[in-house]
Protein backbone atom coordinates (compact mmCIF):
# COMPACT_ATOMS: atom_id res chain seq x y z
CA UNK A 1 0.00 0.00 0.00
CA UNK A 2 1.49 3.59 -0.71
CA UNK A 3 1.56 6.32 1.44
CA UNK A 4 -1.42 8.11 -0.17
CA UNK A 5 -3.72 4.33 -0.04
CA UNK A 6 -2.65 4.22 3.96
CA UNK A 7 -3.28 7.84 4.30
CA UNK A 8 -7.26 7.54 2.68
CA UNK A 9 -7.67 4.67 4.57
CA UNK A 10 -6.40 5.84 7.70
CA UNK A 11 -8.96 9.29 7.34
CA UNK A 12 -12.16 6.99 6.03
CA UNK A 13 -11.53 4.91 8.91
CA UNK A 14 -11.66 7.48 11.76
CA UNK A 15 -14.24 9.82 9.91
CA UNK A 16 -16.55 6.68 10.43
CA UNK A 17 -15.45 6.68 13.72
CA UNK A 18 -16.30 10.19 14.25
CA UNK A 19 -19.64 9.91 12.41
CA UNK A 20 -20.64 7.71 15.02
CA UNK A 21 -19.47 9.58 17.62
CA UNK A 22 -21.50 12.83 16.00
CA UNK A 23 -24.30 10.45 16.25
CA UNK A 24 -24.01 9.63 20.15
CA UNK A 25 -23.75 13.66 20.58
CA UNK A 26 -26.97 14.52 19.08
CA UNK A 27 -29.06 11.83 20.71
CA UNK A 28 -27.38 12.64 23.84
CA UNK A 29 -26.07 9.29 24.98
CA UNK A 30 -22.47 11.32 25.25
CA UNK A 31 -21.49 14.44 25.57
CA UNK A 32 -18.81 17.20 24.57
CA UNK A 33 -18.18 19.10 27.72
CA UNK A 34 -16.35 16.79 30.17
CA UNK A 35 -14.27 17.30 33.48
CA UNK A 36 -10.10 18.09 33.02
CA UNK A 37 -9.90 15.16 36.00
CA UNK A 38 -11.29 12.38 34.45
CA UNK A 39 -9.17 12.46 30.97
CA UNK A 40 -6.21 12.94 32.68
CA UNK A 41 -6.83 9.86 34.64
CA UNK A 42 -8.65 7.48 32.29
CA UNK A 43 -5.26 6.17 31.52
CA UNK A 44 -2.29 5.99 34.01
CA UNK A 45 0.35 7.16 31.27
CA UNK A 46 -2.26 10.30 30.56
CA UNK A 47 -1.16 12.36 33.62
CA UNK A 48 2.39 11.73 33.98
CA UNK A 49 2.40 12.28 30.28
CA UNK A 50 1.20 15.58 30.53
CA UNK A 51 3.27 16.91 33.16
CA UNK A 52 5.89 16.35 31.01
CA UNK A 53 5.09 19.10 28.89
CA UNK A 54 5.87 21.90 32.14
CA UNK A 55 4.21 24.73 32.00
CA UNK A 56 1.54 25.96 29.35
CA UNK A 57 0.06 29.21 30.41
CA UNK A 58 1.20 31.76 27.92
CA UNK A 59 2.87 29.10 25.41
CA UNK A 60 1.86 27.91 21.97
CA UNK A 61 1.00 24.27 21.55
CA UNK A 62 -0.29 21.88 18.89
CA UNK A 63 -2.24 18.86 19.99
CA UNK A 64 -0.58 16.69 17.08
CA UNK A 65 -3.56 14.09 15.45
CA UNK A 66 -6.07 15.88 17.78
CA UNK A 67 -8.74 13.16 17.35
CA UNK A 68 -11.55 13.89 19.73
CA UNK A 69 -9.92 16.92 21.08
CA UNK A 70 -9.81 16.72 25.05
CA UNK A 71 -6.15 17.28 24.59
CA UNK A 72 -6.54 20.51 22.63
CA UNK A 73 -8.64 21.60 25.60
CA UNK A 74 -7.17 20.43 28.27
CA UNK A 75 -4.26 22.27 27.23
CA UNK A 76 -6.46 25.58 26.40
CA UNK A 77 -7.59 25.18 30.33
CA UNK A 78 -3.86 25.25 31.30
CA UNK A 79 -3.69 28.75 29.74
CA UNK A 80 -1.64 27.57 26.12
CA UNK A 81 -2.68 28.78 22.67
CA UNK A 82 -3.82 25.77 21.12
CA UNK A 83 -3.80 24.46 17.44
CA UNK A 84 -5.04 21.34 16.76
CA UNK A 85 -5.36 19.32 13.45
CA UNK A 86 -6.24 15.92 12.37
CA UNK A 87 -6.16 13.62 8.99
CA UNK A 88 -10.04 13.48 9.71
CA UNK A 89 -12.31 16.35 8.98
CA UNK A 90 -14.91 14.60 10.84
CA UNK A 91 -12.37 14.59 13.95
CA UNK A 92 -11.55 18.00 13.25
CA UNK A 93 -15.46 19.43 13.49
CA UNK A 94 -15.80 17.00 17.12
CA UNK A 95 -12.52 18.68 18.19
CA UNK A 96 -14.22 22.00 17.27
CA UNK A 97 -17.05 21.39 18.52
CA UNK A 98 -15.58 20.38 21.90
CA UNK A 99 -13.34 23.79 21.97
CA UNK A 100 -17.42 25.78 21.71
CA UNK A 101 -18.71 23.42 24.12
CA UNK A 102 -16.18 23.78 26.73
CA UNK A 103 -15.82 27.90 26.75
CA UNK A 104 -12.20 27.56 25.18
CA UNK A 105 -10.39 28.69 21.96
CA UNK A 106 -8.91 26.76 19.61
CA UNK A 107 -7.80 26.82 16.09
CA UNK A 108 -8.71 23.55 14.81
CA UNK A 109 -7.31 22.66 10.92
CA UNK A 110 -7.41 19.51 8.80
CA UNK A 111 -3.58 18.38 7.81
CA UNK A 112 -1.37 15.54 7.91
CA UNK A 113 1.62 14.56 10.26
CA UNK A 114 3.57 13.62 7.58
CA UNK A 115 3.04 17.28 6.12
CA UNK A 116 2.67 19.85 8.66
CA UNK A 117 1.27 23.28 7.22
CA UNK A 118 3.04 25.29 10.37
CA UNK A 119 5.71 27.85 9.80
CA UNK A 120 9.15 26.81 11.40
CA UNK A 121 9.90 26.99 15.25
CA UNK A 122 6.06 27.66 15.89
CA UNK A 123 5.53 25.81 19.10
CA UNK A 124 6.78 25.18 21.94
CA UNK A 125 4.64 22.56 23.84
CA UNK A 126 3.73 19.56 21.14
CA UNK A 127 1.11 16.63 22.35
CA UNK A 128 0.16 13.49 20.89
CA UNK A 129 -1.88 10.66 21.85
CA UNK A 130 -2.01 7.09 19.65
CA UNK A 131 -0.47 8.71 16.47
CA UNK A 132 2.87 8.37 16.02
CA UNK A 133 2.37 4.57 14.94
CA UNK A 134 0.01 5.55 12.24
CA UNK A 135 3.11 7.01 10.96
CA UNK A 136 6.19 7.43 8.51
CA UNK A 137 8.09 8.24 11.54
CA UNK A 138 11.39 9.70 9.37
CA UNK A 139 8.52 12.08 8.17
CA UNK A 140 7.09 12.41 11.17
CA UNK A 141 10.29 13.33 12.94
CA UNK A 142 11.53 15.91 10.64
CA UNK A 143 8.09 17.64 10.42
CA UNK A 144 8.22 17.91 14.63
CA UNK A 145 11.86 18.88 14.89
CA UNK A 146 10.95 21.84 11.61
CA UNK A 147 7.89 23.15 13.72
CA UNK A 148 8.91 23.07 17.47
CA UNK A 149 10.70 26.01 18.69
CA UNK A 150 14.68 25.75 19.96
CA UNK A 151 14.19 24.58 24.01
CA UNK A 152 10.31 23.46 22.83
CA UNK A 153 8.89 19.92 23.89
CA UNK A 154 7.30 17.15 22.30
CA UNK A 155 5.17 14.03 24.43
CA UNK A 156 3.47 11.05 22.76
CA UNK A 157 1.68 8.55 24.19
CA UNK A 158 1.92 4.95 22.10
CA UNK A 159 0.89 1.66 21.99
CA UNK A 160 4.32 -0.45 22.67
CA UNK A 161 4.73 -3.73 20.62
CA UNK A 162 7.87 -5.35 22.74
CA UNK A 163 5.83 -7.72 24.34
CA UNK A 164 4.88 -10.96 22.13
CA UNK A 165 2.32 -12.38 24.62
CA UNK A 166 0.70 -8.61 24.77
CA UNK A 167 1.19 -8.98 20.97
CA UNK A 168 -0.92 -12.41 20.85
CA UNK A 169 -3.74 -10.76 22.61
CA UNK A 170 -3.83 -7.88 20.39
CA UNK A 171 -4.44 -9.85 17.40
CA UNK A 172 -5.94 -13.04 18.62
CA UNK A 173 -8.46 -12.07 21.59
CA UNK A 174 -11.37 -9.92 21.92
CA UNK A 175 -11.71 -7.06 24.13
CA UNK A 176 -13.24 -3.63 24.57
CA UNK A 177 -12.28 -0.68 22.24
CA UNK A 178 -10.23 -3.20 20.01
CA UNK A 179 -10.77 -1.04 16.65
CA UNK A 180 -7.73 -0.56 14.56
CA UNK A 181 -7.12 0.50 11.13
CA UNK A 182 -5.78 -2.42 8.91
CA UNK A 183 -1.95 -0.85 9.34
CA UNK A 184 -1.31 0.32 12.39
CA UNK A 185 1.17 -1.59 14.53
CA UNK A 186 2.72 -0.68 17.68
CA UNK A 187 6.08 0.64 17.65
CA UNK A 188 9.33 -0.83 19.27
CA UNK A 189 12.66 -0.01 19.45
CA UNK A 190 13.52 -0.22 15.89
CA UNK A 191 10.54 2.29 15.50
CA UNK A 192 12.27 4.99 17.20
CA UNK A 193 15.46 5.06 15.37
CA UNK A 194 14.31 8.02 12.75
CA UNK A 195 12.93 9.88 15.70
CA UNK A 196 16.20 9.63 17.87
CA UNK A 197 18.18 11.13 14.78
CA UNK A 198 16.14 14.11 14.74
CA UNK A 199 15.78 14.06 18.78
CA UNK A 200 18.94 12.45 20.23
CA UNK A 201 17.68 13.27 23.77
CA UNK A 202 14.92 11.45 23.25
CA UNK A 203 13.29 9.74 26.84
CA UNK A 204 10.79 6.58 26.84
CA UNK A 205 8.94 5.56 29.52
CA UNK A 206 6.90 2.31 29.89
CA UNK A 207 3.19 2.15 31.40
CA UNK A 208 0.84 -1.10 32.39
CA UNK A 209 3.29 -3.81 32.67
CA UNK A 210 1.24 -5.81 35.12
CA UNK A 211 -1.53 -3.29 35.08
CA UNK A 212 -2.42 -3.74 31.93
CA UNK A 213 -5.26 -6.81 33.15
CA UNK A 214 -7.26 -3.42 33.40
CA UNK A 215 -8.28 -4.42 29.64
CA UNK A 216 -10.16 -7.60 30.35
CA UNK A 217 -10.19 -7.51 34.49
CA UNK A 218 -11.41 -4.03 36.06
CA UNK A 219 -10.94 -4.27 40.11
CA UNK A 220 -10.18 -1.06 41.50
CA UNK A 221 -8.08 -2.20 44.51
CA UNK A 222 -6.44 -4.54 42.62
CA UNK A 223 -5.30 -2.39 39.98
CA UNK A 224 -3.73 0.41 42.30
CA UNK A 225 -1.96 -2.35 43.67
CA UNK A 226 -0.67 -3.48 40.14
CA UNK A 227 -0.07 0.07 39.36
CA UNK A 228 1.93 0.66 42.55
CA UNK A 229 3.95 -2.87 41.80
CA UNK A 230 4.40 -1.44 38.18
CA UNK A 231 6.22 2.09 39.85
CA UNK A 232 8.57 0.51 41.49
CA UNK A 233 9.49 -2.70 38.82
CA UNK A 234 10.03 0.29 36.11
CA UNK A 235 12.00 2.32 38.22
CA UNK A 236 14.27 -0.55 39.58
CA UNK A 237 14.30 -2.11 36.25
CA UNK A 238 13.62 0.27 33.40
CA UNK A 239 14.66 -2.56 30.45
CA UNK A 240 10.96 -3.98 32.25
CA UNK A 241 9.32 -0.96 29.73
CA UNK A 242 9.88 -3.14 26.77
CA UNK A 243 7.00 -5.68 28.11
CA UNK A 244 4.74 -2.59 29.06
CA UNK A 245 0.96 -1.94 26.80
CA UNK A 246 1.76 1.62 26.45
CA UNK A 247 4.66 4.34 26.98
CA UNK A 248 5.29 7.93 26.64
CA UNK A 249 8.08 9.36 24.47
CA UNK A 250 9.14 12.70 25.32
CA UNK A 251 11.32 14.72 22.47
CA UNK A 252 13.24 17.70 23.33
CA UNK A 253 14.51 20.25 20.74
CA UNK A 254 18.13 21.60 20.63
């Protein structure tokens, strides 16, 4: 498949996904406003991940593949100039949409990762959440390191593919929110090696290694005791991240 097939599949497949979602917002069985708290924790990467990008008040970010746009706002609540853009227009109106419903501003623009339409050095704060492994990341990388400012920051949070038994699961079993384009794989090491050329102080940090159960097993106490376990495994063993679900890659520009 060529890079213009993946890229029209990739935006039919998540403007269906957003059609749906446009569907659940009108007859009210979801809805666009939502509390700062709850995204940051619906994940346990989300608020570490975020931290990461220091201080926003003042700043000019770019939620990167904005998606459903809780990012973009989150980030307008922390006092940043947000852009956003996705692949999908139909993202791009929910992301919209979202910015109206929740009393912030935010410019919100159809483009592609591989093809950023930002002047150089224009941000300083750059977010992403599942996008990077949609991507050409030699593209990818030279687009972010063009577009962040000298000193700016850029923090992703991906799917992680070192673990084969994880890797089983993902392809064999069921489980909730299991939709995936046809191409998308997780990323490992290998991945990262256009991204550390254009960021050689690049930082990866693993999330859910025995934590991740939450997919198929949800009991609270349990989990913030796997959660807890996870902590202090990563930090005594950090080679550990390579079995982890998810991690968060943090790029730094000279």
């Amino acid at each position: 498949m060529t890079g213009t097939d993946r890229r029209l599949s990739e935006q039919l497949f998540h403007d269906r996904q957003a059609a749906d979602r446009a569907d659940s917002f009108r007859a009210g069985t979801a809805a666009l406003r939502f509390d700062t708290d709850t995204y940051l924790d619906h994940e346990t990467w989300v608020r570490p991940a975020f931290a990461a990008l220091g201080a926003l008040r003042g700043r000019a970010a770019l939620d990167y593949g904005c998606g459903h746009g809780m990012a973009a706002v989150t980030m307008a609540r922390a006092g940043a100039r947000v852009t956003a853009f996705d692949l999908s227009p139909g993202y791009v109106q929910e992301a919209r949409e979202r910015a109206a419903a929740n009393g912030v501003s935010v410019e919100c623009v159809t483009a592609d990762g591989e093809e950023l339409p930002f002047a150089n050095a224009t941000f300083d704060a750059v977010w992403g959440n599942a996008i990077l492994h949609h991507l050409d990341l030699a593209k990818a990388g030279r687009e972010l390191k063009r577009v962040l400012k000298p000193g700016g920051v850029a923090v992703f949070c991906e799917p992680w593919g070192g673990n084969p038994l994880l890797g089983f699961a993902r392809r064999r079993l069921p489980y909730p929110g299991k939709d995936r384009t046809p191409d998308e794989q997780p990323l490992t090491n290998r991945d990262l090696r256009p991204l550390r050329a254009a960021f050689p102080d690049l930082d990866v940090r693993g999330f859910q290694l025995l934590g991740m159960v939450r997919r198929v097993w949800r009991r609270p106490r349990v989990l913030r005791t796997l959660d807890a376990a996870d902590e202090r495994l990563l930090r005594a063993v950090p080679a550990l991240r390579n079995w982890c679900r998810y991690v968060v890659i943090v790029l730094r520009a000279e």
